[in-house]
N, C-alpha and C. Protein backbone atom coordinates (compact mmCIF):
# COMPACT_ATOMS: atom_id res chain seq x y z
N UNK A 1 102.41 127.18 89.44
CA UNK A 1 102.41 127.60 90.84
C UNK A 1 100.99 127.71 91.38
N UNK A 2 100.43 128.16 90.80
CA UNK A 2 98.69 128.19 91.18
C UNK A 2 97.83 127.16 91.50
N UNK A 3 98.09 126.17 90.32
CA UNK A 3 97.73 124.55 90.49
C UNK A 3 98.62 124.25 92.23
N UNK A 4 99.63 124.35 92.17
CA UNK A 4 100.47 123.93 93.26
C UNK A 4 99.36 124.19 94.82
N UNK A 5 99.79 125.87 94.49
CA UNK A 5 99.06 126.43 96.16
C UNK A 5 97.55 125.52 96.06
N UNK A 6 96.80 125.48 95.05
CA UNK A 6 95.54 124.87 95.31
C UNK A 6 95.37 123.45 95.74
N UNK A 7 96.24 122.81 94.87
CA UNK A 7 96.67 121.52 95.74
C UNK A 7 97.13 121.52 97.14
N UNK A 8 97.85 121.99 97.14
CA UNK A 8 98.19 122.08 98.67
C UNK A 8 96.88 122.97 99.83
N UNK A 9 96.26 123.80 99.16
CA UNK A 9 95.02 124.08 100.05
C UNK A 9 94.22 123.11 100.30
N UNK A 10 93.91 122.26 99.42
CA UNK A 10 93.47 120.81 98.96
C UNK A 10 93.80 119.98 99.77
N UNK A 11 94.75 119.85 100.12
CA UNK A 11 95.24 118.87 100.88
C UNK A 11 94.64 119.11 102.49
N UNK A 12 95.49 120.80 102.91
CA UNK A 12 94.94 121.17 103.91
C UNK A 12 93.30 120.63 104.18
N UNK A 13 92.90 120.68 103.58
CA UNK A 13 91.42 120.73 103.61
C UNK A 13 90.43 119.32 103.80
N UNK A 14 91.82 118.52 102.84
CA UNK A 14 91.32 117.32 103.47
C UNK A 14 91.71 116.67 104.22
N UNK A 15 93.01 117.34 104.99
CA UNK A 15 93.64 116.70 106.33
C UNK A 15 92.36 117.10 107.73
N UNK A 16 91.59 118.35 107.25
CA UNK A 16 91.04 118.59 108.21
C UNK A 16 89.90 118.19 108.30
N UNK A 17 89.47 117.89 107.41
CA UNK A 17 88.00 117.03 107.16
C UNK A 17 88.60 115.28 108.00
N UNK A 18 89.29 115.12 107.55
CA UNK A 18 89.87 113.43 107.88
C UNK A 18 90.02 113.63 109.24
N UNK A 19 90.69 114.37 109.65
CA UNK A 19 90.92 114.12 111.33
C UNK A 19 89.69 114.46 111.97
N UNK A 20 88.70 115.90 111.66
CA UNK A 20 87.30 116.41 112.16
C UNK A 20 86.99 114.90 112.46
N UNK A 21 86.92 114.14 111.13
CA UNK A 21 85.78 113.16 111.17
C UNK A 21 86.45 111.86 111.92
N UNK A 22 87.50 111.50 112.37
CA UNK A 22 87.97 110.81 113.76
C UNK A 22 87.72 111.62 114.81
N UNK A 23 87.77 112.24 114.97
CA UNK A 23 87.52 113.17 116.56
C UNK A 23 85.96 113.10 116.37
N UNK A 24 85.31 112.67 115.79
CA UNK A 24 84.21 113.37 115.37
C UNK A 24 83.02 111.33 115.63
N UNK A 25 84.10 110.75 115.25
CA UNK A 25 83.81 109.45 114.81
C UNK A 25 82.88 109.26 114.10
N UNK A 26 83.04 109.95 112.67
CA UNK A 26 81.97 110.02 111.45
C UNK A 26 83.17 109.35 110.67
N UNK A 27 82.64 108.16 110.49
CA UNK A 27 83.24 107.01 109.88
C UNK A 27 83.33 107.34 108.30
N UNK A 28 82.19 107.91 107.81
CA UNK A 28 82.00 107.86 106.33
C UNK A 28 83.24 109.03 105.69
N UNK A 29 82.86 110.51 106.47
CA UNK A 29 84.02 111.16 106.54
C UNK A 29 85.43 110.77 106.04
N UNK A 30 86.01 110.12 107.24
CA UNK A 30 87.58 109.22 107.10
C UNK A 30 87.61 108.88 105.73
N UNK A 31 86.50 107.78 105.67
CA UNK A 31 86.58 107.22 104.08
C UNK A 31 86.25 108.03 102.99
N UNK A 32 85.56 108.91 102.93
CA UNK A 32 86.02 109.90 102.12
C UNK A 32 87.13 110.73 101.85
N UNK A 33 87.41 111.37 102.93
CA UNK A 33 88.80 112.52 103.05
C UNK A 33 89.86 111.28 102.79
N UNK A 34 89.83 110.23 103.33
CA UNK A 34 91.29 109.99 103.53
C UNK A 34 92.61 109.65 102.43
N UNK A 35 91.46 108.92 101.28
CA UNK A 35 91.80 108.43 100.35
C UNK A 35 92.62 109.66 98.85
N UNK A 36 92.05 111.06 99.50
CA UNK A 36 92.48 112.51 98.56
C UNK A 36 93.44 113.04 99.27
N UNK A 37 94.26 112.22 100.36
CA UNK A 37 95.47 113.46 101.07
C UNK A 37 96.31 112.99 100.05
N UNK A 38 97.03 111.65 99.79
CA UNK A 38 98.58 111.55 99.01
C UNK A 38 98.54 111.92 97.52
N UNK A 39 97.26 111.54 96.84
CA UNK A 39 97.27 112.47 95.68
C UNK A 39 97.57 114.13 95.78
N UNK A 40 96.79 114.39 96.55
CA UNK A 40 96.60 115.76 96.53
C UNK A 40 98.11 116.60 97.00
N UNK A 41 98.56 115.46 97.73
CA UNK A 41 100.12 115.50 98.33
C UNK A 41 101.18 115.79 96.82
N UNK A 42 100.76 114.68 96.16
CA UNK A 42 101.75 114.55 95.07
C UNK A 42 101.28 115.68 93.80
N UNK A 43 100.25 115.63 93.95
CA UNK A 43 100.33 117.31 93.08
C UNK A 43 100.60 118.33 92.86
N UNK A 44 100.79 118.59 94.56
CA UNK A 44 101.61 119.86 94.77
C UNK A 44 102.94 119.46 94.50
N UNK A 45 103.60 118.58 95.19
CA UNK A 45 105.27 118.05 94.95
C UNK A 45 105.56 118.03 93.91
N UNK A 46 104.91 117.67 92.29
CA UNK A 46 105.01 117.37 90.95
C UNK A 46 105.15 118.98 90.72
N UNK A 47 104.18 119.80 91.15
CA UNK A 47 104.08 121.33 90.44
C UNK A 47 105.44 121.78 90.64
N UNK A 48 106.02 121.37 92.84
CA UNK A 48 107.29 121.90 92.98
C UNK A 48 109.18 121.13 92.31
N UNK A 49 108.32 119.97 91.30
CA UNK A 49 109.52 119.87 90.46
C UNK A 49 110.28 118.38 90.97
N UNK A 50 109.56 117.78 91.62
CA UNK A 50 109.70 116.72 92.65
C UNK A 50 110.35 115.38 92.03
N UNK A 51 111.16 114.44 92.31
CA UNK A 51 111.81 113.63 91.75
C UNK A 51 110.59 112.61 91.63
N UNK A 52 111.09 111.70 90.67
CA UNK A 52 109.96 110.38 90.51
C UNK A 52 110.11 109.79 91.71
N UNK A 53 111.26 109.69 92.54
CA UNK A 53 111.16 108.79 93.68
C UNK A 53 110.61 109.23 94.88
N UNK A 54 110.53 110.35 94.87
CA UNK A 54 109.32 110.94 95.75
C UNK A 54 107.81 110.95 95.60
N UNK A 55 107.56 110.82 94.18
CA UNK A 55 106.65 110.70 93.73
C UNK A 55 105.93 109.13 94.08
N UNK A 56 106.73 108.25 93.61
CA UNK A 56 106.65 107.11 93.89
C UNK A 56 106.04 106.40 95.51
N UNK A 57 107.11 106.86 96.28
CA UNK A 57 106.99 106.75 97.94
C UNK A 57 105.70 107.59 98.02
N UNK A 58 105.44 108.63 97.88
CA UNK A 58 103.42 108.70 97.85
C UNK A 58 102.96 108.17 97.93
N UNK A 59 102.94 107.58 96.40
CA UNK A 59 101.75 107.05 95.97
C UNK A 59 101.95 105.58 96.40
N UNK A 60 103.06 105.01 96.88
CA UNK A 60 102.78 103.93 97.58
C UNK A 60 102.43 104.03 99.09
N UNK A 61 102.43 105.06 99.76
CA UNK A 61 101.36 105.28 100.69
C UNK A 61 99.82 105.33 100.48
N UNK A 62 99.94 105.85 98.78
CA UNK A 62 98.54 105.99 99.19
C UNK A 62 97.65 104.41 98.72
N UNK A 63 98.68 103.86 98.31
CA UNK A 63 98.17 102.24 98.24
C UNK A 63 98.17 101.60 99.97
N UNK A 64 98.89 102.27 100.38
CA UNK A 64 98.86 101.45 101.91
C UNK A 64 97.40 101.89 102.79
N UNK A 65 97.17 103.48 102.51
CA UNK A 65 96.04 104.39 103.20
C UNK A 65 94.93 103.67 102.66
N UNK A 66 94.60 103.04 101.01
CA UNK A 66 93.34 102.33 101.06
C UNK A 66 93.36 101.10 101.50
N UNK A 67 94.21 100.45 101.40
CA UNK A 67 94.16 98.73 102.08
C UNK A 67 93.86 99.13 103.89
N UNK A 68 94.59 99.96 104.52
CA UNK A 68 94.23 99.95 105.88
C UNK A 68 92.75 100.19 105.86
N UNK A 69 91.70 100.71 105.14
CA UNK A 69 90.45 101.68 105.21
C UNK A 69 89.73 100.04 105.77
N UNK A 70 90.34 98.42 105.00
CA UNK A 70 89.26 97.86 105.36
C UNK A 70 90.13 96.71 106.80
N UNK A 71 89.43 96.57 107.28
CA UNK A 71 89.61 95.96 108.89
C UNK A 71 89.76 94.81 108.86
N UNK A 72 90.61 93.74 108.17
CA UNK A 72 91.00 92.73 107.72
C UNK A 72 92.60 92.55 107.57
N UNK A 73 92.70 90.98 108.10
CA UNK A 73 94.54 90.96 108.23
C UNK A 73 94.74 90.97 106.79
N UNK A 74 94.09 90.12 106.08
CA UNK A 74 95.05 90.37 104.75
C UNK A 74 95.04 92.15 103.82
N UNK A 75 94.30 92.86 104.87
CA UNK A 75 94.15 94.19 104.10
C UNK A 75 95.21 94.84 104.90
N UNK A 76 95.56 94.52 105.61
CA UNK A 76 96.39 95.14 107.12
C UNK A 76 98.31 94.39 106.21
N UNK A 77 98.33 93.39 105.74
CA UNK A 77 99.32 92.59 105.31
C UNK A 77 99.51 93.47 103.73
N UNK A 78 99.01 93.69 102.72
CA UNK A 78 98.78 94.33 101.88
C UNK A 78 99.26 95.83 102.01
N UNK A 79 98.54 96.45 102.72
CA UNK A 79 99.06 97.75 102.73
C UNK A 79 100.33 97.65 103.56
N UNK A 80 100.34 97.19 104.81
CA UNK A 80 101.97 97.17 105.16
C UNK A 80 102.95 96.82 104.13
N UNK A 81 102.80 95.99 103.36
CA UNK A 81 103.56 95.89 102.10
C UNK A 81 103.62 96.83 101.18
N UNK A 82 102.63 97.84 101.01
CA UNK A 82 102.69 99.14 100.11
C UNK A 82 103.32 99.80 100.50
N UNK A 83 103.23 100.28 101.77
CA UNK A 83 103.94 101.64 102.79
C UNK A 83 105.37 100.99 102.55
N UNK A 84 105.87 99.45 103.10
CA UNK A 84 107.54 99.52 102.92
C UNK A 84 108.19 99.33 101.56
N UNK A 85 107.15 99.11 100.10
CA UNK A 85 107.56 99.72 98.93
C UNK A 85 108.17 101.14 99.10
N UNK A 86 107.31 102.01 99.49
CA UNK A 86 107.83 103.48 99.90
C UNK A 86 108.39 103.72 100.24
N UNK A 87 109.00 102.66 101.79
CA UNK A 87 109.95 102.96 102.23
C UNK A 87 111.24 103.46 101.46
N UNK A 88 111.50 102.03 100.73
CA UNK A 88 112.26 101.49 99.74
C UNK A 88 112.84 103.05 98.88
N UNK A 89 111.50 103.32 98.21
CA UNK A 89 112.01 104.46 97.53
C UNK A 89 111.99 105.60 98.07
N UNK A 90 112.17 106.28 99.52
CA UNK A 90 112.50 107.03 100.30
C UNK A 90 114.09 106.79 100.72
N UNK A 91 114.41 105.64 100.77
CA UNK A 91 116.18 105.20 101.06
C UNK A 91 116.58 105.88 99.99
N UNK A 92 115.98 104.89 98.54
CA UNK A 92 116.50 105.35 97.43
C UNK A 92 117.33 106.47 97.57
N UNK A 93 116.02 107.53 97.67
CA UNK A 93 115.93 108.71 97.22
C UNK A 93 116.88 109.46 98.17
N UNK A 94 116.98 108.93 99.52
CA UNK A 94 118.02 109.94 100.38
C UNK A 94 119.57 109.69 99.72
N UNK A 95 119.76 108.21 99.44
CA UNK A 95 120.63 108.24 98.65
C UNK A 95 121.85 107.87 99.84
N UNK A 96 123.32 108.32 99.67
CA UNK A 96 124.13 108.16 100.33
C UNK A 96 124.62 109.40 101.23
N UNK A 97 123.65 110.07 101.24
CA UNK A 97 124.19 111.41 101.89
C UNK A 97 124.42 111.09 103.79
N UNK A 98 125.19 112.14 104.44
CA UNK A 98 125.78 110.98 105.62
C UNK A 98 124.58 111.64 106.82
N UNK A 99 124.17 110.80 107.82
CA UNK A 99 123.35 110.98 108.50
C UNK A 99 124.18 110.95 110.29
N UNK A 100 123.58 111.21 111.60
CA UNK A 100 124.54 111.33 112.53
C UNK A 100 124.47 109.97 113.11
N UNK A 101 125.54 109.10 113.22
CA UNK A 101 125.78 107.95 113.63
C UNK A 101 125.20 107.42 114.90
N UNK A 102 125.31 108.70 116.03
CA UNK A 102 124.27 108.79 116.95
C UNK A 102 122.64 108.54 117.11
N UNK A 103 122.14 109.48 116.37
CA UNK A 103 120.94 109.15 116.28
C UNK A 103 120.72 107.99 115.61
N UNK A 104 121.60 107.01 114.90
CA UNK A 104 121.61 105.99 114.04
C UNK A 104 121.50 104.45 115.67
N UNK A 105 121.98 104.94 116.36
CA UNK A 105 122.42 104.10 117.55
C UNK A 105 120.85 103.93 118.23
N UNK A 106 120.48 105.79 118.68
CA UNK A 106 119.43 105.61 119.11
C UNK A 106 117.98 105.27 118.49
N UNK A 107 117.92 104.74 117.45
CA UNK A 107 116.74 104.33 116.44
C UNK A 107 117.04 103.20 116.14
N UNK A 108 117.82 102.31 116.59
CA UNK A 108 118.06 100.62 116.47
C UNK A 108 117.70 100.17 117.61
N UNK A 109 118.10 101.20 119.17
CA UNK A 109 117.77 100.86 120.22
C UNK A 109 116.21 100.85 120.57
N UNK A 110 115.90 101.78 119.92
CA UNK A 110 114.28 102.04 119.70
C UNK A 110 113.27 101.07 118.84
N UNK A 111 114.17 100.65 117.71
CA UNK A 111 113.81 99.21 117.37
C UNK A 111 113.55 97.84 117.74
N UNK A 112 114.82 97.46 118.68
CA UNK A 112 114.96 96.60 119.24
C UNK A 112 114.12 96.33 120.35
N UNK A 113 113.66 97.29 121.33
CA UNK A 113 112.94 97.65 122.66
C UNK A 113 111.60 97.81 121.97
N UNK A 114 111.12 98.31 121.00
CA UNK A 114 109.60 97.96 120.84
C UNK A 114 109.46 96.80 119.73
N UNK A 115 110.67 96.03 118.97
CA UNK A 115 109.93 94.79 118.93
C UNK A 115 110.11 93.31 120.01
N UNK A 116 110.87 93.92 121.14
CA UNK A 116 110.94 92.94 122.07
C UNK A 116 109.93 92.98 122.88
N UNK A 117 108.97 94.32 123.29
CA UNK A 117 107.94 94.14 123.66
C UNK A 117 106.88 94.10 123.08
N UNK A 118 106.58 94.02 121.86
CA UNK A 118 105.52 93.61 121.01
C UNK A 118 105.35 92.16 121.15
N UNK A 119 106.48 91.67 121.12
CA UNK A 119 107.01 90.77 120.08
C UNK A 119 105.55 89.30 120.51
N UNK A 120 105.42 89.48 122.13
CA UNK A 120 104.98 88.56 122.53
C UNK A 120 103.16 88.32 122.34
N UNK A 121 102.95 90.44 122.08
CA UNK A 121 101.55 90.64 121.98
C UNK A 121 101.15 90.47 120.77
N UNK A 122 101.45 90.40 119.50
CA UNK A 122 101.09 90.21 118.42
C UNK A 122 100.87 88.75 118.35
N UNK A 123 99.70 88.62 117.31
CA UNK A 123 99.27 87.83 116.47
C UNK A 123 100.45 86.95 116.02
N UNK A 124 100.92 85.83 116.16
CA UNK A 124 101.88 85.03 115.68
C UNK A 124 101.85 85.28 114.21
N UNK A 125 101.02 84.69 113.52
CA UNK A 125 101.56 85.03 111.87
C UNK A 125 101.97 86.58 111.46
N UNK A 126 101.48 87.76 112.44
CA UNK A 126 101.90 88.98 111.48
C UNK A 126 103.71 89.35 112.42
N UNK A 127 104.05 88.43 113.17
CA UNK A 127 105.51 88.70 113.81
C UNK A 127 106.05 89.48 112.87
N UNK A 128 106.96 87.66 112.00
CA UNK A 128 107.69 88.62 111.60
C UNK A 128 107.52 89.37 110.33
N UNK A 129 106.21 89.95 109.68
CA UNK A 129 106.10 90.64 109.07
C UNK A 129 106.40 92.15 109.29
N UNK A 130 105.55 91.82 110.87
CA UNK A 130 105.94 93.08 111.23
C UNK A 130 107.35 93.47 112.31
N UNK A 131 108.33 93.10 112.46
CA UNK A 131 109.77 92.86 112.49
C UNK A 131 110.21 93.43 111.33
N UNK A 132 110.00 92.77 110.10
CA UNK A 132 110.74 93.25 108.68
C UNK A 132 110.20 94.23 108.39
N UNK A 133 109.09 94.43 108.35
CA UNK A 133 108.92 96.24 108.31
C UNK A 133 109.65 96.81 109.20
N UNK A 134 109.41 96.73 110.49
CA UNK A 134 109.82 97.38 111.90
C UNK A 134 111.52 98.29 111.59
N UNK A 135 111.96 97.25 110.84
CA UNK A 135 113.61 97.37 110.10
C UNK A 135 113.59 98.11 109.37
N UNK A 136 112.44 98.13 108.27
CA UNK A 136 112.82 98.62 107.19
C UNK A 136 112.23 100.77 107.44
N UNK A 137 111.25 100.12 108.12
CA UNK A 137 110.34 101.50 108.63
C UNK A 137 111.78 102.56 109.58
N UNK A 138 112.31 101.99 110.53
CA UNK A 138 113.56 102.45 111.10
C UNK A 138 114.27 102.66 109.96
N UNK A 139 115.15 102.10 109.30
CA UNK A 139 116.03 102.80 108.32
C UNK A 139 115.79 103.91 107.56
N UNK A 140 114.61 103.75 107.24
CA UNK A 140 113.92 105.48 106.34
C UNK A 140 113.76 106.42 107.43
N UNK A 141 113.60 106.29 109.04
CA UNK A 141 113.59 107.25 109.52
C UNK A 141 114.93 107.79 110.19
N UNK A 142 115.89 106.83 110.09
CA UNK A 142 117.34 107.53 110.80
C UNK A 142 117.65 108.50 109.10
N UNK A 143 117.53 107.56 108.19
CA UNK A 143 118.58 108.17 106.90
C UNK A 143 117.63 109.59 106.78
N UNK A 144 116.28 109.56 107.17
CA UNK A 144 115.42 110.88 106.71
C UNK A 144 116.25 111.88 107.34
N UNK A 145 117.05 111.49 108.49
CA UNK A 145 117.63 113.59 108.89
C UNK A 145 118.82 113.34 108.28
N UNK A 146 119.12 112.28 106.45
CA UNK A 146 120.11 113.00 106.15
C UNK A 146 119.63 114.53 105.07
N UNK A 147 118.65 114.69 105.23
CA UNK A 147 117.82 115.45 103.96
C UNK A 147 117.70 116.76 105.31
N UNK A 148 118.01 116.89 106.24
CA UNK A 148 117.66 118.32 106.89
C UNK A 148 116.80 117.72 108.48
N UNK A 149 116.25 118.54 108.96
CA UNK A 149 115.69 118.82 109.93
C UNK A 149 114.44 118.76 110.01
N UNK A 150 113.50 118.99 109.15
CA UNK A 150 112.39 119.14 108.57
C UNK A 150 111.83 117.56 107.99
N UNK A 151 112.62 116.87 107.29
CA UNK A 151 112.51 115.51 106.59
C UNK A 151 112.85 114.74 108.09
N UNK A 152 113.66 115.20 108.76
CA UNK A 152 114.00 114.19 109.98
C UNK A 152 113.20 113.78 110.86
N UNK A 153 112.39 114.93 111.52
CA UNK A 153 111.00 115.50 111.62
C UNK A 153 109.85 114.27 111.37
N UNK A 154 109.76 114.43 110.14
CA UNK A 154 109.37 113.42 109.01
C UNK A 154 109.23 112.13 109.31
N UNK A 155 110.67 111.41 109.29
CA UNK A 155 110.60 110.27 109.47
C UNK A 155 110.12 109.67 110.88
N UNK A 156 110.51 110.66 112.10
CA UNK A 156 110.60 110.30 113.17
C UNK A 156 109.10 110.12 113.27
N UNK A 157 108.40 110.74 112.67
CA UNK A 157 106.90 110.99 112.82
C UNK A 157 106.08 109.54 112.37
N UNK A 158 106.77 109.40 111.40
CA UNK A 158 106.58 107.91 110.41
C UNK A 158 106.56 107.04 111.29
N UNK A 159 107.71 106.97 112.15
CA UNK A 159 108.10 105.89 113.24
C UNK A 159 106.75 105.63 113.83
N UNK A 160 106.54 106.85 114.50
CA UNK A 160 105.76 107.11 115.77
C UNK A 160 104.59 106.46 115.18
N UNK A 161 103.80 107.01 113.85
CA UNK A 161 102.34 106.79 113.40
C UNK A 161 102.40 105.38 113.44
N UNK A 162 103.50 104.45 113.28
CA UNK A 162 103.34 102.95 112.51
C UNK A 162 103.59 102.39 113.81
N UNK A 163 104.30 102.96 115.05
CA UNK A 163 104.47 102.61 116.52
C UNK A 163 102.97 102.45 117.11
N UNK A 164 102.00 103.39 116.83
CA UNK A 164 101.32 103.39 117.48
C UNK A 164 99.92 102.48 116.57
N UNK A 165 100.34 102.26 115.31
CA UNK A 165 99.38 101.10 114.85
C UNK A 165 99.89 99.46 115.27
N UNK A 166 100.70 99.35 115.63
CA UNK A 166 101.53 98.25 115.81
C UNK A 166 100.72 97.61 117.34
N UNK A 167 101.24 98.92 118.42
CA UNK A 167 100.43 98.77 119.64
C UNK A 167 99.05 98.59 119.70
N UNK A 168 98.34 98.94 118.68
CA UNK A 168 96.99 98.49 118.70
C UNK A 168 96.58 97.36 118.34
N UNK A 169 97.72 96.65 117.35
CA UNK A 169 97.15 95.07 117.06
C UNK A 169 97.76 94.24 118.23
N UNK A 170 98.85 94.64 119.33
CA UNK A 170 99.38 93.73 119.91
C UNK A 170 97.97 94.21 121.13
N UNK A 171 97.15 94.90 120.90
CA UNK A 171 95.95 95.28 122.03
C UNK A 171 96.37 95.78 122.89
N UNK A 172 97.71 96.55 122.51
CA UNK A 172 97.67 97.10 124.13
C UNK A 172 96.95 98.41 124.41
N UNK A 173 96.97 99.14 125.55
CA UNK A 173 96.26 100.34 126.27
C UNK A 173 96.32 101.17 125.14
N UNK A 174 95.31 101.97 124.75
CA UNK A 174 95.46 103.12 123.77
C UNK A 174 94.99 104.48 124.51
N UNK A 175 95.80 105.13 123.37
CA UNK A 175 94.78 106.76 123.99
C UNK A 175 93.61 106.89 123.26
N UNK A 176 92.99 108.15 124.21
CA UNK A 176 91.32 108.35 123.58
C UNK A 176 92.10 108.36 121.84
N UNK A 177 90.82 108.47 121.50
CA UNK A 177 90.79 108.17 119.81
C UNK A 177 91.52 108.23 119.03
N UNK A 178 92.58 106.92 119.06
CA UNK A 178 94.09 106.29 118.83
C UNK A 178 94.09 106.91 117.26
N UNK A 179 92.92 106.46 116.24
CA UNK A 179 93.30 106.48 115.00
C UNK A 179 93.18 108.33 114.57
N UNK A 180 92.98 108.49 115.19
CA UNK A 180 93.01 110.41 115.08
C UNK A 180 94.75 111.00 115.13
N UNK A 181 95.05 110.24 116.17
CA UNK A 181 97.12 110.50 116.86
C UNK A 181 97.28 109.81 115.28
N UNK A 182 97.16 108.76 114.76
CA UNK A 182 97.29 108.10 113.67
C UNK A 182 97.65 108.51 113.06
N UNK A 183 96.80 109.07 112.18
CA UNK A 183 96.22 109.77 110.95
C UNK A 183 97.26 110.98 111.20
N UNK A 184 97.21 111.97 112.17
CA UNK A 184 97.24 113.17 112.53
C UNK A 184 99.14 112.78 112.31
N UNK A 185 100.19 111.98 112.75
CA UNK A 185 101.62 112.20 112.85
C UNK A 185 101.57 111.65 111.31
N UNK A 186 100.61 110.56 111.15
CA UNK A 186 100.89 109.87 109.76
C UNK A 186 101.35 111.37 108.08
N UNK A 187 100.07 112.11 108.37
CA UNK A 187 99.75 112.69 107.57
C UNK A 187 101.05 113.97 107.62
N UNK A 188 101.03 114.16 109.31
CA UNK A 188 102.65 115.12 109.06
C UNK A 188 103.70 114.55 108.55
N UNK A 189 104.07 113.66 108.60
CA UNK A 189 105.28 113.07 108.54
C UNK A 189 105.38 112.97 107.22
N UNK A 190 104.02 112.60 105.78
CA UNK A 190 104.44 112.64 105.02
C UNK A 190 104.37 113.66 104.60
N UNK A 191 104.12 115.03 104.52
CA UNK A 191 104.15 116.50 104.53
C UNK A 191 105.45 116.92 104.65
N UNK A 192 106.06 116.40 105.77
CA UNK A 192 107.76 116.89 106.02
C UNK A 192 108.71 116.10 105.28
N UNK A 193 108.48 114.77 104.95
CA UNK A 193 109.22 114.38 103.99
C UNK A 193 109.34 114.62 103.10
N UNK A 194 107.73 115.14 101.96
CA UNK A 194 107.67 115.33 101.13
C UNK A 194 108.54 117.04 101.04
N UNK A 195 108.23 117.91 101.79
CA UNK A 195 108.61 118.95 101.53
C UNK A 195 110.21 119.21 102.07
N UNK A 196 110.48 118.45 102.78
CA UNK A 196 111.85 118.29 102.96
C UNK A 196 112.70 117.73 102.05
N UNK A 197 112.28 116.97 101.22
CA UNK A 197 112.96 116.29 99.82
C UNK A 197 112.79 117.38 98.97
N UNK A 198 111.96 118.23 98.45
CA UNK A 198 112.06 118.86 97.57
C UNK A 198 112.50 120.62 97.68
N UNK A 199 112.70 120.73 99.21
CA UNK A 199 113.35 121.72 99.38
C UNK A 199 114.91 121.29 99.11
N UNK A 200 115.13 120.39 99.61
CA UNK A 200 116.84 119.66 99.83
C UNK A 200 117.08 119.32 97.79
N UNK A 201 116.34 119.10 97.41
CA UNK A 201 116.47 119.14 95.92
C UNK A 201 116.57 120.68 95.24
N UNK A 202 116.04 121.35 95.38
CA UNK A 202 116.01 122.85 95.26
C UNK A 202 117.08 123.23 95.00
N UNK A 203 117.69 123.39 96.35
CA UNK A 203 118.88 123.61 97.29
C UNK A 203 120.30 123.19 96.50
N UNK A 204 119.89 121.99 96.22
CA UNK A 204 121.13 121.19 95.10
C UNK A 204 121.68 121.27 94.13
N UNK A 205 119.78 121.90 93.27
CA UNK A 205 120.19 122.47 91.66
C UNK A 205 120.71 124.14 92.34
């Protein structure tokens, strides 16, 4: 438990260093902090007893968090391919538990409407890469509120962080210092998943 809280202070600590240093636009910062949130993530989750497939979906974020660090399509192609490994084992892991059919309606519609308006601003070769994520990224976030409120939270957040990297390669209008909103839903979202899976595991045993 001690290891745990410290990890998790840990984390705190480097969520706040990572975002300081986007608001801050101290570049070196980012690349320092950024690369110690999903470890530091999964240390605490391991202390709280955490399944391998949670474990897993981490740490394939945190393969996606260093490929984005460098500013290159094939680093941009790479890590999008890490993050929807994760995805993968975030479905896994929710498993078959039943989610509200509703919100299932409104997160296809939400799919459909931002890759029909992307569709035209993107880069032709990363389409339909990013389409098949777009799918796969939506499915982990409807099934995430089958795990609670908190994980739902979570996913929706997931949506949003990868919504708003998406809009930046198709160039459209951003807000002041886009990769800060980034970072900032990115880093909640995996916080609420993570701790929403292992509360909802808790709960079970």
């Amino acid at each position: 438990m001690r290891l745990g809280r410290a990890a998790l202070a840990a984390f705190a600590a480097a969520t706040a260093v990572d975002l300081g240093s986007l608001l801050a636009d101290w570049h070196l910062g980012h690349v320092l902090a950024k690369p110690l949130l999903m470890p530091l993530l999964v240390v605490y989750v391991i202390t709280r007893g955490a399944p391998r497939l949670l474990v897993a979906a981490l740490l394939f974020g945190w393969g996606g968090d260093l490929a984005l660090l460098f500013d290159a399509e094939p680093a941009f192609l790479i890590g999008m391919g890490s993050f929807a490994v994760g995805h993968v084992c975030y479905l896994v892991l929710f498993g078959k538990r039943a989610a509200n059919p509703l919100l299932g309606g409104a997160y296809t519609l939400a799919l459909l409407g931002t890759v029909a308006l992307l569709w035209a601003d993107l880069p032709p070769d990363l389409r339909i890469p990013v389409a098949g994520y777009s799918l796969l990224l939506t499915a982990m976030a409807f099934r995430s509120s089958a795990l609670g409120l908190r994980a739902g939270i979570g996913g929706a957040l997931f949506l949003l962080s990868d919504t708003l990297i998406a809009s930046g390669v198709a160039e459209w209008p951003q807000l002041p210092r886009p990769d800060f909103w980034i970072m900032a839903t990115y880093v909640a979202a995996q916080n609420l998943l993570a701790t929403g899976a292992i509360s909802r595991e808790a709960g079970v045993r």
